[in-house]
N, C-alpha and C. Protein backbone atom coordinates (compact mmCIF):
# COMPACT_ATOMS: atom_id res chain seq x y z
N UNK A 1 34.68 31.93 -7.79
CA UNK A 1 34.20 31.03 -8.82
C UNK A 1 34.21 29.57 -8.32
N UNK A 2 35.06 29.00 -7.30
CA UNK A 2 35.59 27.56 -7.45
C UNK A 2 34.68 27.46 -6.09
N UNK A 3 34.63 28.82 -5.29
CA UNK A 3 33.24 28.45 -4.01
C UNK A 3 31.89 28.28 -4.30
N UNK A 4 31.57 28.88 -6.24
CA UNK A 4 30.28 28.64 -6.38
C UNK A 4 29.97 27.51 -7.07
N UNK A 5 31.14 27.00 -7.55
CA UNK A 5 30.75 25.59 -7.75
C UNK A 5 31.21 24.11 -6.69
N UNK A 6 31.59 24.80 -5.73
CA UNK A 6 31.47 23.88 -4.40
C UNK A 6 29.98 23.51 -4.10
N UNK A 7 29.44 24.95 -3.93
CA UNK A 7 28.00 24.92 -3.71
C UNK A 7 27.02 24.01 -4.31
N UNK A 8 27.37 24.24 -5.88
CA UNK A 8 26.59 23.75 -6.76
C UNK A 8 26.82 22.11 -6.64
N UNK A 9 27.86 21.64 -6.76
CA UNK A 9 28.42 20.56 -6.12
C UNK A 9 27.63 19.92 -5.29
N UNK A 10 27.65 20.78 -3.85
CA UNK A 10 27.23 19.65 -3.05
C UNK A 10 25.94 20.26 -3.01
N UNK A 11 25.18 20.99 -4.02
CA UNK A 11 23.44 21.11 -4.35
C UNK A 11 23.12 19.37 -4.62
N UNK A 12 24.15 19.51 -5.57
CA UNK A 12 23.82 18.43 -6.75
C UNK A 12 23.75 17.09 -5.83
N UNK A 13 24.94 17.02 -4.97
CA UNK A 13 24.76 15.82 -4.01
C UNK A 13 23.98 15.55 -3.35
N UNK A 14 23.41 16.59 -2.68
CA UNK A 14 22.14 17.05 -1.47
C UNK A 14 21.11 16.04 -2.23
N UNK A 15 20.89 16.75 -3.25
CA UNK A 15 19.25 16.04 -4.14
C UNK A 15 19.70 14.49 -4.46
N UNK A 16 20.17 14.38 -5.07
CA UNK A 16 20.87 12.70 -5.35
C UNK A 16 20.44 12.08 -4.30
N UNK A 17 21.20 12.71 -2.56
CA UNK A 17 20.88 11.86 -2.11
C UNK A 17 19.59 12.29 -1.25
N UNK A 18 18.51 13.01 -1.21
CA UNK A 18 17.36 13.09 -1.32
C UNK A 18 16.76 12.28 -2.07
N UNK A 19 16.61 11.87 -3.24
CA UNK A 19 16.00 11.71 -4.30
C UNK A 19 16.33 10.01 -3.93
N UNK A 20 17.44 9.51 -4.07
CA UNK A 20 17.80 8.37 -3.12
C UNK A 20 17.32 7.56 -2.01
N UNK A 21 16.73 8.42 -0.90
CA UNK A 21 16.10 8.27 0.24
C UNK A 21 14.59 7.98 -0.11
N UNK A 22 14.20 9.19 -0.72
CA UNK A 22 12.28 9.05 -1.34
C UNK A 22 12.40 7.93 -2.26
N UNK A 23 13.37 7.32 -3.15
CA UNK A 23 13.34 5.94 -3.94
C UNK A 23 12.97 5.10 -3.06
N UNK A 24 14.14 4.96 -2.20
CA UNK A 24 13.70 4.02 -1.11
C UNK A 24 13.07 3.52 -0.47
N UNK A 25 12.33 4.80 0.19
CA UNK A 25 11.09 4.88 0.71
C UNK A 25 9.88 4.34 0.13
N UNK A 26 9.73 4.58 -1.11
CA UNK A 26 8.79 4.51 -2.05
C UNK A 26 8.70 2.51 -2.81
N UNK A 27 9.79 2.88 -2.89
CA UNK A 27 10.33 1.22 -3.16
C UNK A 27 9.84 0.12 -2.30
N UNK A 28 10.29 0.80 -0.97
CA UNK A 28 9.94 -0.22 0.23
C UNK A 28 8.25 -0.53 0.52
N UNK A 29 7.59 1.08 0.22
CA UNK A 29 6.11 0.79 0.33
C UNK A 29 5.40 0.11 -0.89
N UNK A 30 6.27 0.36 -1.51
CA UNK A 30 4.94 -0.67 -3.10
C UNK A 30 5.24 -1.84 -2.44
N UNK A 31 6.67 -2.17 -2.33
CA UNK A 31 6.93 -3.68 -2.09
C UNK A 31 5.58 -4.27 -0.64
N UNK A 32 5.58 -3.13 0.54
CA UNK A 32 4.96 -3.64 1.49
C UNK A 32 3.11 -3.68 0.89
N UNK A 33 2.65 -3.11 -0.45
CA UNK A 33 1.42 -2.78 -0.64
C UNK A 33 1.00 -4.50 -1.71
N UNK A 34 2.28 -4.42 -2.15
CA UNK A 34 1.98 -5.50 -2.77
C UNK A 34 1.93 -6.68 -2.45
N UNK A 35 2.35 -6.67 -1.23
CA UNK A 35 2.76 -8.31 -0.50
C UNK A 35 1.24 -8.21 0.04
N UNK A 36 0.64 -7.30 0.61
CA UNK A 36 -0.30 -6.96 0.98
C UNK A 36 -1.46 -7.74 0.15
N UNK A 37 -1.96 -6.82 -1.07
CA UNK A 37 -2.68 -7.34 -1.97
C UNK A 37 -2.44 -8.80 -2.56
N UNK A 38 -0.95 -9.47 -2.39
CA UNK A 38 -0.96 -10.88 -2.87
C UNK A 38 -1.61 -11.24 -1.86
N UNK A 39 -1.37 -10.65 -0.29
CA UNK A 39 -2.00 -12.17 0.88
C UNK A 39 -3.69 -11.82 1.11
N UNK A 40 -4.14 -10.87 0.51
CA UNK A 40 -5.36 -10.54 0.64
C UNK A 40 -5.88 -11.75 -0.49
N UNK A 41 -5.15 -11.69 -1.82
CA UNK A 41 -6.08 -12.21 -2.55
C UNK A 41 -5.66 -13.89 -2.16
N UNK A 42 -4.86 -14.30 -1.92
CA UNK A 42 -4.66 -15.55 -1.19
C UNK A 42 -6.20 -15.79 -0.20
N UNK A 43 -6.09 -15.27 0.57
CA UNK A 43 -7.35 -15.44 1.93
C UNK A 43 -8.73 -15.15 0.68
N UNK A 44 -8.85 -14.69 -0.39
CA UNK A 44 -10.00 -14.14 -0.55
C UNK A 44 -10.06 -15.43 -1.23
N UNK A 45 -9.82 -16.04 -1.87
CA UNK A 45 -9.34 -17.54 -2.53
C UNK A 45 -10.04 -18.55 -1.83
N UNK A 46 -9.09 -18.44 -0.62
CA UNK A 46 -8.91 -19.58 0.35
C UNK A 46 -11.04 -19.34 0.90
N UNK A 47 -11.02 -18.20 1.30
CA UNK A 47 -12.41 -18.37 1.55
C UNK A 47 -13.55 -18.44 0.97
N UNK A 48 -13.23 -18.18 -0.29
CA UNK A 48 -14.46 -18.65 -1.52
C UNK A 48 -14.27 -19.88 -1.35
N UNK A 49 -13.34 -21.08 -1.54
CA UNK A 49 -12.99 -22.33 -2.11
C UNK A 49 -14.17 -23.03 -0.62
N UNK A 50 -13.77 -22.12 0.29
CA UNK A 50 -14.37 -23.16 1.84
C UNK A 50 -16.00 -22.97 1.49
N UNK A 51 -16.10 -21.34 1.10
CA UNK A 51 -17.71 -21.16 1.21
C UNK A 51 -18.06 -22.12 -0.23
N UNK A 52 -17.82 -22.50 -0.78
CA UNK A 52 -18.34 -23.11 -2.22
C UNK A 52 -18.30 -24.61 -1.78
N UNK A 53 -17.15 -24.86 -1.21
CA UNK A 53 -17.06 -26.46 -0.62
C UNK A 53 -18.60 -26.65 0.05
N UNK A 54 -18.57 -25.98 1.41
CA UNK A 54 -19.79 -25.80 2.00
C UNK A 54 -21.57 -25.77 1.26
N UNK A 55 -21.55 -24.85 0.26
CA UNK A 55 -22.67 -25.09 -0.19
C UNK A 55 -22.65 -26.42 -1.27
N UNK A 56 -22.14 -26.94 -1.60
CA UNK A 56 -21.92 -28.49 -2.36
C UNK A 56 -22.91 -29.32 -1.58
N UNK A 57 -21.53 -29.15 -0.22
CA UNK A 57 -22.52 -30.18 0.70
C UNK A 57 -23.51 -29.93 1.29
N UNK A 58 -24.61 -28.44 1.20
CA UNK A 58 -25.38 -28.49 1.80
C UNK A 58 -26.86 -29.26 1.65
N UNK A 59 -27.95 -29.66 2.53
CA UNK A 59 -28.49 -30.65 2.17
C UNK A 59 -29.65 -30.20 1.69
N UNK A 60 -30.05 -28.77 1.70
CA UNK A 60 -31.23 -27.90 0.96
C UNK A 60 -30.78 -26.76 0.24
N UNK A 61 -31.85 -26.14 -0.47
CA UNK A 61 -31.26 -24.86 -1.14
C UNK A 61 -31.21 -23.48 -0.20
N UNK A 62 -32.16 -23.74 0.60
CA UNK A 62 -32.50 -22.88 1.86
C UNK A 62 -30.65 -22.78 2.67
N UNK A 63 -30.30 -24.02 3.13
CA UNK A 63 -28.76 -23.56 3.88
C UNK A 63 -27.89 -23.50 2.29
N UNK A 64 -28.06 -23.76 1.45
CA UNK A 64 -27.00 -23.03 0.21
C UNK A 64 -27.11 -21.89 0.44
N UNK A 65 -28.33 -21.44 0.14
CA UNK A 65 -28.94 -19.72 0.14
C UNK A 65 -28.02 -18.97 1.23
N UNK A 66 -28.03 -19.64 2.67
CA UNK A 66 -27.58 -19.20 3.80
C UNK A 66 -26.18 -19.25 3.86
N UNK A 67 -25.94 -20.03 3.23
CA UNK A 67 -24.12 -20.62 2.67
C UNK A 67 -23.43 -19.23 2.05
N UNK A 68 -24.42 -18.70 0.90
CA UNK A 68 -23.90 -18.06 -0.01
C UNK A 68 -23.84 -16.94 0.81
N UNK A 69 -25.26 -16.75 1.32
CA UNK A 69 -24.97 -14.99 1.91
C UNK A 69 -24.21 -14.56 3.27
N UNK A 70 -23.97 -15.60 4.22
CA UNK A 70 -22.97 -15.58 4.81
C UNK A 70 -21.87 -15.26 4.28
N UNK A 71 -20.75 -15.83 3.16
CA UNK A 71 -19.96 -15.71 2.25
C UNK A 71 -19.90 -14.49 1.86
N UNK A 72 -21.16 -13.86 0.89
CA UNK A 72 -21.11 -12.80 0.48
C UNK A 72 -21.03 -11.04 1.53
N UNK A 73 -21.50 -11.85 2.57
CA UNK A 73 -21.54 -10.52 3.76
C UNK A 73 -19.83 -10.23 3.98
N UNK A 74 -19.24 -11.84 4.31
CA UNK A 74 -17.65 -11.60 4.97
C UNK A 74 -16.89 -11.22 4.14
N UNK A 75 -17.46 -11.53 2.61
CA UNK A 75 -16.31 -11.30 1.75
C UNK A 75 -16.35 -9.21 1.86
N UNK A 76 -17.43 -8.56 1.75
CA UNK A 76 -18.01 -7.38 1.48
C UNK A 76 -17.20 -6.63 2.70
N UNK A 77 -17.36 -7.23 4.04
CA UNK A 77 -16.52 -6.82 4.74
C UNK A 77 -15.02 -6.83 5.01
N UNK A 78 -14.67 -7.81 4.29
CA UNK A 78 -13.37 -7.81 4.42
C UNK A 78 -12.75 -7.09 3.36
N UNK A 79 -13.25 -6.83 2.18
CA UNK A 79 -13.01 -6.28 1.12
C UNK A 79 -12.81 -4.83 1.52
N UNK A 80 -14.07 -4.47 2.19
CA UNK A 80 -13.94 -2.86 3.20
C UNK A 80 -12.44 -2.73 3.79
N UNK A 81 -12.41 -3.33 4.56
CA UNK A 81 -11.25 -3.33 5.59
C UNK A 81 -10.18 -3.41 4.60
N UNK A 82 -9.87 -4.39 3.55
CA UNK A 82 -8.81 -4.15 3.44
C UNK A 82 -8.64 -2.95 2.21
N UNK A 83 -9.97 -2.42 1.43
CA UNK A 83 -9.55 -1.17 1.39
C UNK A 83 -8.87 0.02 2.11
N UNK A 84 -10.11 -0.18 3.31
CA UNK A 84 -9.52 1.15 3.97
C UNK A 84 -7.86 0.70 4.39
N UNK A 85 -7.17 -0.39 4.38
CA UNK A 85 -5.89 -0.53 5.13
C UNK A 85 -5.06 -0.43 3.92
N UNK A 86 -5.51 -0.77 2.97
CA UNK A 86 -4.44 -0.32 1.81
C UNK A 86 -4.61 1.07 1.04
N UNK A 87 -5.55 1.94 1.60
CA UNK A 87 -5.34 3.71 1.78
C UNK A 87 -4.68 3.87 2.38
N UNK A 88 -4.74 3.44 3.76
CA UNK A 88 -3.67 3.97 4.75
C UNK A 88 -2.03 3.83 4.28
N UNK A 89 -2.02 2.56 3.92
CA UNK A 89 -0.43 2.26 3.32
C UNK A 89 -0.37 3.06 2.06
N UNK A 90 -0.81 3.46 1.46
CA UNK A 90 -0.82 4.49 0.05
C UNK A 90 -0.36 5.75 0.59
N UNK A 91 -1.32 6.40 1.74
CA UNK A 91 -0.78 8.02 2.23
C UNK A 91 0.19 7.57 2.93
N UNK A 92 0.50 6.35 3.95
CA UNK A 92 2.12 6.52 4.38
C UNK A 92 3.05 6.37 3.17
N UNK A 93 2.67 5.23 2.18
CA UNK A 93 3.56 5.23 1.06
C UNK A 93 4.30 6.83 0.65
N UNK A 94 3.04 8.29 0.65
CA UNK A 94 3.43 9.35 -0.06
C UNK A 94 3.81 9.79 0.93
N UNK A 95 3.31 10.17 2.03
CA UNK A 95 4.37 11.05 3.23
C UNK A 95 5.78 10.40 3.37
N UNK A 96 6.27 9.13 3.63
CA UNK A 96 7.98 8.12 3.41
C UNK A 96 8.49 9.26 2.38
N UNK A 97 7.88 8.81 1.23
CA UNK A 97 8.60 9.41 -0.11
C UNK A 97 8.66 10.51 0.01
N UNK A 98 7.94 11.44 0.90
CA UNK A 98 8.42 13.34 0.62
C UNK A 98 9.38 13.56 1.50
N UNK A 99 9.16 12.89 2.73
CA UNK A 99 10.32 13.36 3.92
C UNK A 99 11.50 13.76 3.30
N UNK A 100 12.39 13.15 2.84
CA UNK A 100 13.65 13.35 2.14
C UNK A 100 13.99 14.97 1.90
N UNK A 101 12.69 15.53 1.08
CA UNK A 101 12.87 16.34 0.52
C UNK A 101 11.93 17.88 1.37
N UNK A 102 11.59 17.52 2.33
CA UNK A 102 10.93 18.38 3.45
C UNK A 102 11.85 19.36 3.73
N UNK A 103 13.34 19.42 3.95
CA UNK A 103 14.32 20.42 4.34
C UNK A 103 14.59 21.04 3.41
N UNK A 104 14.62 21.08 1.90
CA UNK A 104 14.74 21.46 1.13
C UNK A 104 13.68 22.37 0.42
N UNK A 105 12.63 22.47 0.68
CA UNK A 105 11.95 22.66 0.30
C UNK A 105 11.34 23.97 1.18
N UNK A 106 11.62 23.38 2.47
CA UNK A 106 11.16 24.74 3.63
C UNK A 106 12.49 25.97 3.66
N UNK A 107 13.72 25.35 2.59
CA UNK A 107 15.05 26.00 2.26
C UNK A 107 14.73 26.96 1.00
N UNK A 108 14.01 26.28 0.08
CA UNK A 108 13.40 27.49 -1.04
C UNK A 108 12.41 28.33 -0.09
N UNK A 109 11.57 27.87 0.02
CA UNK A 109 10.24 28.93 0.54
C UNK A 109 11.16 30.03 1.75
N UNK A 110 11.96 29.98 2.33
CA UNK A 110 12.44 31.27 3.03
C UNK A 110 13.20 31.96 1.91
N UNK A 111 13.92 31.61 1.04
CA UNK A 111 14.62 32.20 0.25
C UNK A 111 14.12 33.67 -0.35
């Protein structure tokens, strides 16, 4: 009786501190996704304010025109990129958070 609740015991600990580890993990990647998305939208800021400065001063509507769509190409691309880089940090975000619980799990399925 007192060996099956040893077991149960340190079940209970096992997951805690599983569950502990994937917090962590998980914790650490929002934090890194979000610092992310603040400095993206910082730069996306910073480079509207230059492209808008720029067409102010331009001296026809022809280099405004050219002002704007320059602007609008880099912004389109950079917007790409930093999609695709904040997918990538999303699936590492979820693979961090499962590890923890990978041994446990390949521990039921033989059972």
């Amino acid at each position: 009786m007192i060996n099956g609740f040893d077991e149960l015991q340190k079940a209970n600990k096992d997951s805690m501190d599983m569950a502990s580890k994937s917090f962590g993990a998980f914790s650490k990647g929002l934090q890194a996704i979000a610092t992310e998305y603040a400095d993206f939208s910082k730069k996306s800021v910073e480079d509207w304010t230059a492209a808008f400065e720029k067409m102010v001063a331009a001296k026809s509507p022809d280099k405004a025109f050219e002002v704007q769509s320059d602007y609008m190409k880099s912004a389109y691309e950079n917007m790409v990129g930093e999609f695709n880089k904040l997918s990538e940090m999303y699936l590492d975000l979820g693979k961090e958070a499962y590890k923890p619980f990978e041994g446990m799990i390949g521990k039921a399925a033989s059972k």
